[in-house]
Protein backbone atom coordinates (compact mmCIF):
# COMPACT_ATOMS: atom_id res chain seq x y z
CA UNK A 1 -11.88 -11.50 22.00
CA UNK A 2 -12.54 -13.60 19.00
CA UNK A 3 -10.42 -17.00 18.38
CA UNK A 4 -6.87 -16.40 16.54
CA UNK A 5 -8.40 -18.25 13.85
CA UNK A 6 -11.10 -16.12 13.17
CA UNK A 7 -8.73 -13.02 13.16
CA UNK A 8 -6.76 -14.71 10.49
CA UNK A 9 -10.04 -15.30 8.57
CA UNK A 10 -11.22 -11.75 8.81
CA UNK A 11 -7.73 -10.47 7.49
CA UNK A 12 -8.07 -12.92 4.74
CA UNK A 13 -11.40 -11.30 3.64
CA UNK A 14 -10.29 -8.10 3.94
CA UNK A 15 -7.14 -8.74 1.75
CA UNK A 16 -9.22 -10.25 -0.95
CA UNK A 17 -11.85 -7.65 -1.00
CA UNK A 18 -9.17 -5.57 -1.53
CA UNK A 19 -7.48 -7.16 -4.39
CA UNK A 20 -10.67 -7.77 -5.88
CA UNK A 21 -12.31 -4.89 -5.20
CA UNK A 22 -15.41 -6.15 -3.74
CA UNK A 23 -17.02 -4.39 -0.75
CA UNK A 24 -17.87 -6.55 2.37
CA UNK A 25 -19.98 -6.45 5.68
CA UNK A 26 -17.77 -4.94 9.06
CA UNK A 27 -16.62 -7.67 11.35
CA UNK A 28 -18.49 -5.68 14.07
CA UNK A 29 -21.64 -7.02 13.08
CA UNK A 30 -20.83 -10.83 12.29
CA UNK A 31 -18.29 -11.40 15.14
CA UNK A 32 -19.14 -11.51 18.40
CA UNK A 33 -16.38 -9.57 20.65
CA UNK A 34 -14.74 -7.87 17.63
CA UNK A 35 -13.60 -4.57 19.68
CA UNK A 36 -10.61 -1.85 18.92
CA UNK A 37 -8.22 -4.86 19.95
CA UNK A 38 -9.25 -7.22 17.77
CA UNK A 39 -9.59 -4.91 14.95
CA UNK A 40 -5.48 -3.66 15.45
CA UNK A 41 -4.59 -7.87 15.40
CA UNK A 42 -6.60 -7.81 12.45
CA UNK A 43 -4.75 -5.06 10.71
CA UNK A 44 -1.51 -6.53 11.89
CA UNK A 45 -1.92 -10.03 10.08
CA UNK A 46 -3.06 -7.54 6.78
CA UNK A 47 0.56 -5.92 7.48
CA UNK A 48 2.42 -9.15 7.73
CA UNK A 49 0.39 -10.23 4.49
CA UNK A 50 1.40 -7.19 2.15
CA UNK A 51 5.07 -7.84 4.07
CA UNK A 52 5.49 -11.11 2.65
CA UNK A 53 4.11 -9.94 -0.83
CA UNK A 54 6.78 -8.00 -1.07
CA UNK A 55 5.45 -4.25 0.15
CA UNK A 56 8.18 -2.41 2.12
CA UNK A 57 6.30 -0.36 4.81
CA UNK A 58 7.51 3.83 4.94
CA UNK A 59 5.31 4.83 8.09
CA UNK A 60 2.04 5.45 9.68
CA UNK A 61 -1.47 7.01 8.92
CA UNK A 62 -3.15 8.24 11.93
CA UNK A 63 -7.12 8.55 11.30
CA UNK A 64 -9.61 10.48 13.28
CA UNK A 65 -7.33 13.43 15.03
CA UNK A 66 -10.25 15.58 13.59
CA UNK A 67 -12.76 16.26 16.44
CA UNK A 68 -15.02 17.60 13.99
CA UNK A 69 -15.38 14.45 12.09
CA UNK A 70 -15.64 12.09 14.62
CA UNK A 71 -19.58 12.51 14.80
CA UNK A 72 -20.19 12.03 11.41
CA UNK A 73 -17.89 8.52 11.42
CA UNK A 74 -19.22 7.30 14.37
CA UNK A 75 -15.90 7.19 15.51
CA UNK A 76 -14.61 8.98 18.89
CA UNK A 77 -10.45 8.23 18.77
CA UNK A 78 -7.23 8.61 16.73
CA UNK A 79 -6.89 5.39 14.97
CA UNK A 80 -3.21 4.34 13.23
CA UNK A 81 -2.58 2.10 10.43
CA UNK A 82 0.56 1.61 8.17
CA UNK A 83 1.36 2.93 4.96
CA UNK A 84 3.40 1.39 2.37
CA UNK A 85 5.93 2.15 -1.02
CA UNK A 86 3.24 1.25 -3.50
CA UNK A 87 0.22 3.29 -1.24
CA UNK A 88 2.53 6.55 -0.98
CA UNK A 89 3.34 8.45 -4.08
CA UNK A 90 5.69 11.54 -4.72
CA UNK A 91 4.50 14.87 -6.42
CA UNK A 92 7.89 16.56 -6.30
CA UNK A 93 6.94 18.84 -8.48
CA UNK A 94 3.70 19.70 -5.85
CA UNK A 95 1.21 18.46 -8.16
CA UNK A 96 0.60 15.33 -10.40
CA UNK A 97 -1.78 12.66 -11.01
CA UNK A 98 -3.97 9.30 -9.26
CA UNK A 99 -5.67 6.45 -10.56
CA UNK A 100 -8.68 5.80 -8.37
CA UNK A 101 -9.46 2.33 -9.51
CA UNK A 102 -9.53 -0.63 -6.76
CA UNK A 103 -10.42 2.22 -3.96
CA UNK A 104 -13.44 1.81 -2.23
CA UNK A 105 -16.28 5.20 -2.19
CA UNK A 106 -12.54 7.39 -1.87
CA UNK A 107 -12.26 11.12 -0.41
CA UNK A 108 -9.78 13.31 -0.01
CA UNK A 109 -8.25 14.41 3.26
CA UNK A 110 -4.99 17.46 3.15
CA UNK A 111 -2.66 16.37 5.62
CA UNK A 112 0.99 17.15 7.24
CA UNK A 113 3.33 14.18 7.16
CA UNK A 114 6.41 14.21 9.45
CA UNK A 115 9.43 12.85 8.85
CA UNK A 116 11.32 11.06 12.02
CA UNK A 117 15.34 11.28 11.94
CA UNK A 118 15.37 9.15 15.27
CA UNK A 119 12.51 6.89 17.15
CA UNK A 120 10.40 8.42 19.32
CA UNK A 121 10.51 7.30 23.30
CA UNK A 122 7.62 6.80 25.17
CA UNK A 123 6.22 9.69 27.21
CA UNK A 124 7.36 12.46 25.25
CA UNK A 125 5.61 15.21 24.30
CA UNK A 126 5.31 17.54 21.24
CA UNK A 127 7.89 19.51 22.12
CA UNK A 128 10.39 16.75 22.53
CA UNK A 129 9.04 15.00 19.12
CA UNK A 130 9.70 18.37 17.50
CA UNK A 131 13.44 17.69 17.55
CA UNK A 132 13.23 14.51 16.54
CA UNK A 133 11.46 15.65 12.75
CA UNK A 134 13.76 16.12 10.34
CA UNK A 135 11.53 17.04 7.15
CA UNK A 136 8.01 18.18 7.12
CA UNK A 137 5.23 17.81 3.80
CA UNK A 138 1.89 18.53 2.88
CA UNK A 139 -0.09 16.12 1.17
CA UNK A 140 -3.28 14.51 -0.19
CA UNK A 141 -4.10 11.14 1.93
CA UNK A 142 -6.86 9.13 -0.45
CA UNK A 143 -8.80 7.26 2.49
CA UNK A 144 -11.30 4.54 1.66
CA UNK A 145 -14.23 2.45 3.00
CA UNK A 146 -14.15 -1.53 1.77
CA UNK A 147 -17.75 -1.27 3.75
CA UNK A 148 -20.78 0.01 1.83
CA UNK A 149 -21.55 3.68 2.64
CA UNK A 150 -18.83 4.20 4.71
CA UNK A 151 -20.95 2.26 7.83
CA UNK A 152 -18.67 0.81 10.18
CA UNK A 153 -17.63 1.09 13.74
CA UNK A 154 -13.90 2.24 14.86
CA UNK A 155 -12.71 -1.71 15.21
CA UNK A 156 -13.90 -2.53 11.67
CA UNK A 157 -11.90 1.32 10.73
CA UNK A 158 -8.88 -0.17 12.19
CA UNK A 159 -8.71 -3.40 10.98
CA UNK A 160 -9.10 -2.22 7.18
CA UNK A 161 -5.83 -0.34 8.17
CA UNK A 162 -6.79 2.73 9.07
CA UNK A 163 -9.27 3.37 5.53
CA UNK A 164 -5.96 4.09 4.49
CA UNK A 165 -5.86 4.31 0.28
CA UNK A 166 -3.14 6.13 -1.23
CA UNK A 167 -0.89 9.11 -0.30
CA UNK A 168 0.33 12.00 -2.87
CA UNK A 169 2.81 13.77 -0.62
CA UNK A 170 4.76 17.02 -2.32
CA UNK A 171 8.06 18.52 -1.47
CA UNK A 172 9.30 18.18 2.31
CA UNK A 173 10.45 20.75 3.44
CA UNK A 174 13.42 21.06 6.41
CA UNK A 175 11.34 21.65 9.68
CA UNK A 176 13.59 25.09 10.66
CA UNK A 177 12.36 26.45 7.34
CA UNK A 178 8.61 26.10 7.83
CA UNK A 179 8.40 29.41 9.69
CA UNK A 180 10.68 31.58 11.93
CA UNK A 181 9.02 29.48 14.60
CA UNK A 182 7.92 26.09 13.66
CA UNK A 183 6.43 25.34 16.59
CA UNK A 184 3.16 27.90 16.52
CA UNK A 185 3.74 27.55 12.56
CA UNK A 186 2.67 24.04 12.56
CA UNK A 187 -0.32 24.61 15.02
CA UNK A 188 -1.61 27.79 13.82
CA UNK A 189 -1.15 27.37 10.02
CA UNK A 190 -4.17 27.55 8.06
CA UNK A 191 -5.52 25.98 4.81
CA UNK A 192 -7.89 26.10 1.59
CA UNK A 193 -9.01 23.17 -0.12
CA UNK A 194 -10.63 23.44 -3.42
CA UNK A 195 -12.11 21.50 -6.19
CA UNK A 196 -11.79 22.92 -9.97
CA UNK A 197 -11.64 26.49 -8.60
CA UNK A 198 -14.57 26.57 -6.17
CA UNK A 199 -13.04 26.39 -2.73
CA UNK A 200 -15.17 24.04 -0.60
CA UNK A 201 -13.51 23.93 2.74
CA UNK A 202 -11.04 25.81 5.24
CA UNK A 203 -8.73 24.23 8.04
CA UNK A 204 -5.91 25.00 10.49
CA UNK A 205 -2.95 23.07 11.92
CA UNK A 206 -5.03 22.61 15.79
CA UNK A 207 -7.62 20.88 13.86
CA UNK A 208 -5.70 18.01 14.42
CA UNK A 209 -5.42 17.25 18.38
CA UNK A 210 -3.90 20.78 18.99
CA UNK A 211 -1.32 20.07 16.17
CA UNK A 212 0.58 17.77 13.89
CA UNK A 213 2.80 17.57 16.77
CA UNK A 214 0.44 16.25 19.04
CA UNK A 215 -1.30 13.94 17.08
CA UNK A 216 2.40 12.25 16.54
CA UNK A 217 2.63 12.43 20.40
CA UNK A 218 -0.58 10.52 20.64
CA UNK A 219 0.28 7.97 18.20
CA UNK A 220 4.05 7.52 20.19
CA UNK A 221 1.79 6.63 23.38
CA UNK A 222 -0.71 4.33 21.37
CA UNK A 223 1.95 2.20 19.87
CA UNK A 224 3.60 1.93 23.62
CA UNK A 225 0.34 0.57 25.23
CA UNK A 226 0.59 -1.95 22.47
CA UNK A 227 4.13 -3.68 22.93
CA UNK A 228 3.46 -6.51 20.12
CA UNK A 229 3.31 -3.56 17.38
CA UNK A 230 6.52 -2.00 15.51
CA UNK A 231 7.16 1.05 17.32
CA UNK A 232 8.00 4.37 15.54
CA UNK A 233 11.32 4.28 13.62
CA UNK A 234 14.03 6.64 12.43
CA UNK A 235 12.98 7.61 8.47
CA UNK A 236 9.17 7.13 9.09
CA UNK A 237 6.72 9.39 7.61
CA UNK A 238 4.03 10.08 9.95
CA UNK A 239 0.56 11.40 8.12
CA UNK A 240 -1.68 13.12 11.14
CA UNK A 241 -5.05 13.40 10.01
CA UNK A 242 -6.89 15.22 8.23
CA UNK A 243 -7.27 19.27 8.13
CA UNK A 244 -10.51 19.44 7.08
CA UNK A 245 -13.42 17.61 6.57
CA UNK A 246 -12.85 14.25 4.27
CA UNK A 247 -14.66 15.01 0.63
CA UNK A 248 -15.49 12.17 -2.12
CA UNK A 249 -13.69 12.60 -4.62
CA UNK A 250 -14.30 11.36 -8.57
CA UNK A 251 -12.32 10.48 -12.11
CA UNK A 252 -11.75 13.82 -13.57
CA UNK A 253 -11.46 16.53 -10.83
CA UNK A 254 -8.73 18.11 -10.00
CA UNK A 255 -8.34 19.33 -6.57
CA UNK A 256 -5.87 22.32 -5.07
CA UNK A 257 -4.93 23.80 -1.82
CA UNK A 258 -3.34 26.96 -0.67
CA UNK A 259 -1.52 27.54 2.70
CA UNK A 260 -0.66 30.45 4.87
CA UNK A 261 1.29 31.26 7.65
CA UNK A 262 3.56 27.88 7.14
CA UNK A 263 6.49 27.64 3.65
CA UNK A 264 4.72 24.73 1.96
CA UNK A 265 3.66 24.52 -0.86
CA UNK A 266 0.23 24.10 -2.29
CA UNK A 267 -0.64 20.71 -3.68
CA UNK A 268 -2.65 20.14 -7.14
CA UNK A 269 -3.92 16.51 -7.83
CA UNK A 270 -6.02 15.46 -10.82
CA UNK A 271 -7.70 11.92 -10.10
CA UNK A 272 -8.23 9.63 -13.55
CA UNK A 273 -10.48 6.32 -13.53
């Protein structure tokens, strides 16, 4: 494990690469020892940073519960990071706009986000975490890579926070009114993401570890096997991964999705310079 001092220097560059916007090299290859570990103390001195700058922290992003992706990333686990009031922005009316300046090579990923009314225990299951989600969404998650080409191992993905960018989340939506039966609703759902009218790519709710559900069931038992992190929180929002695969996205487009079998609404996001 690399020194406490060099973790605090690592989360230093990171926060100024991303205030400046200048891309630099993953810890994995400069630092000997940097493993998943290090990377989540990393991220945690970049939460304490944007803490004491005065962002107010509204939940977790939890990367990589896409099997499918995971060969393409180099990266073989969920990963978790936090997301914050200025990184997550409301399209009440389901669709709106983004700036994509200061993100790093972005893409798109369509998501469900989960709303907690009461903290999660340890050691329970979907099921259980059903009744504790008050309000469910669809929306865009913006992720981004501050290392070139989107190279990096899953330590250097955590400690960035997750690649999280920016969030454009649309109406939430009671969980008892997603379907008759929210349960299969929210596994079995399926989705349509498109870019100015040519649909490029097709998803379902088990794309993500069996389930929305289950990826929030994995994240309950990550946080718990590390005690010095926040654990989950009544009036969280919870994004669980991606549905499909992650696209780049650029100034100009405007990008859609339809869903069936689940009563949320479609998003529509147009992305300016």
């Amino acid at each position: 494990m690399p020194s406490p001092e060099t973790l605090d220097l690592l989360a230093l560059e990171l926060s100024s690469a991303y205030a400046q916007g200048r891309p630099l090299q993953p810890p994995s290859g400069r630092v000997a020892g940097f493993d998943s570990a290090a990377g989540y103390d990393v991220a945690r001195r970049l939460r304490l940073q944007r803490v004491a700058a005065g962002a107010h922290p509204v939940g977790r992003k939890i990367g990589f519960t896409n099997r499918s992706i995971w060969p393409v990333y180099g990266v073989f686990e969920p990963i978790w990071g936090a997301m914050y009031d200025d990184s997550v922005h409301q399209l009440p009316a389901a669709r709106g706009r983004l700036g994509l300046q200061r993100l790093f090579e972005p893409k798109i990923e369509p998501e469900i986000v989960l709303h907690l009314a009461s903290a999660p225990l340890p050691g329970e299951g979907p099921a259980a975490l059903l009744l504790r989600v008050d309000l469910v969404a669809h929306a865009f998650e913006i992720v981004q890579s501050p290392y070139p080409g989107w190279r990096f191992s899953t330590a250097d993905a955590v400690a960035s926070g997750s690649l999280h960018g920016a969030l454009a989340m649309g109406p939430a939506v009671p969980t008892s009114a997603l379907a008759t039966d929210p349960w299969t609703a929210l596994q079995t759902f399926t989705i349509t993401l498109s870019c100015d009218g040519q649909d490029l790519e097709h998803g379902r709710g088990s794309n993500v570890l069996d389930g929305p559900l289950h990826a929030l069931a994995h994240l309950v038992q990550a946080l718990a096997s590390r005690p010095a992190d926040e654990q989950l929180q009544a009036g969280e929002w919870i994004s669980t991964g991606t549905l499909t695969a992650a696209l780049a996205v650029q100034p100009g487009q405007t990008w859609r999705t339809r869903l069936e079998g689940i009563a949320l609404p479609g998003l529509a996001l147009g992305f300016d310079a």
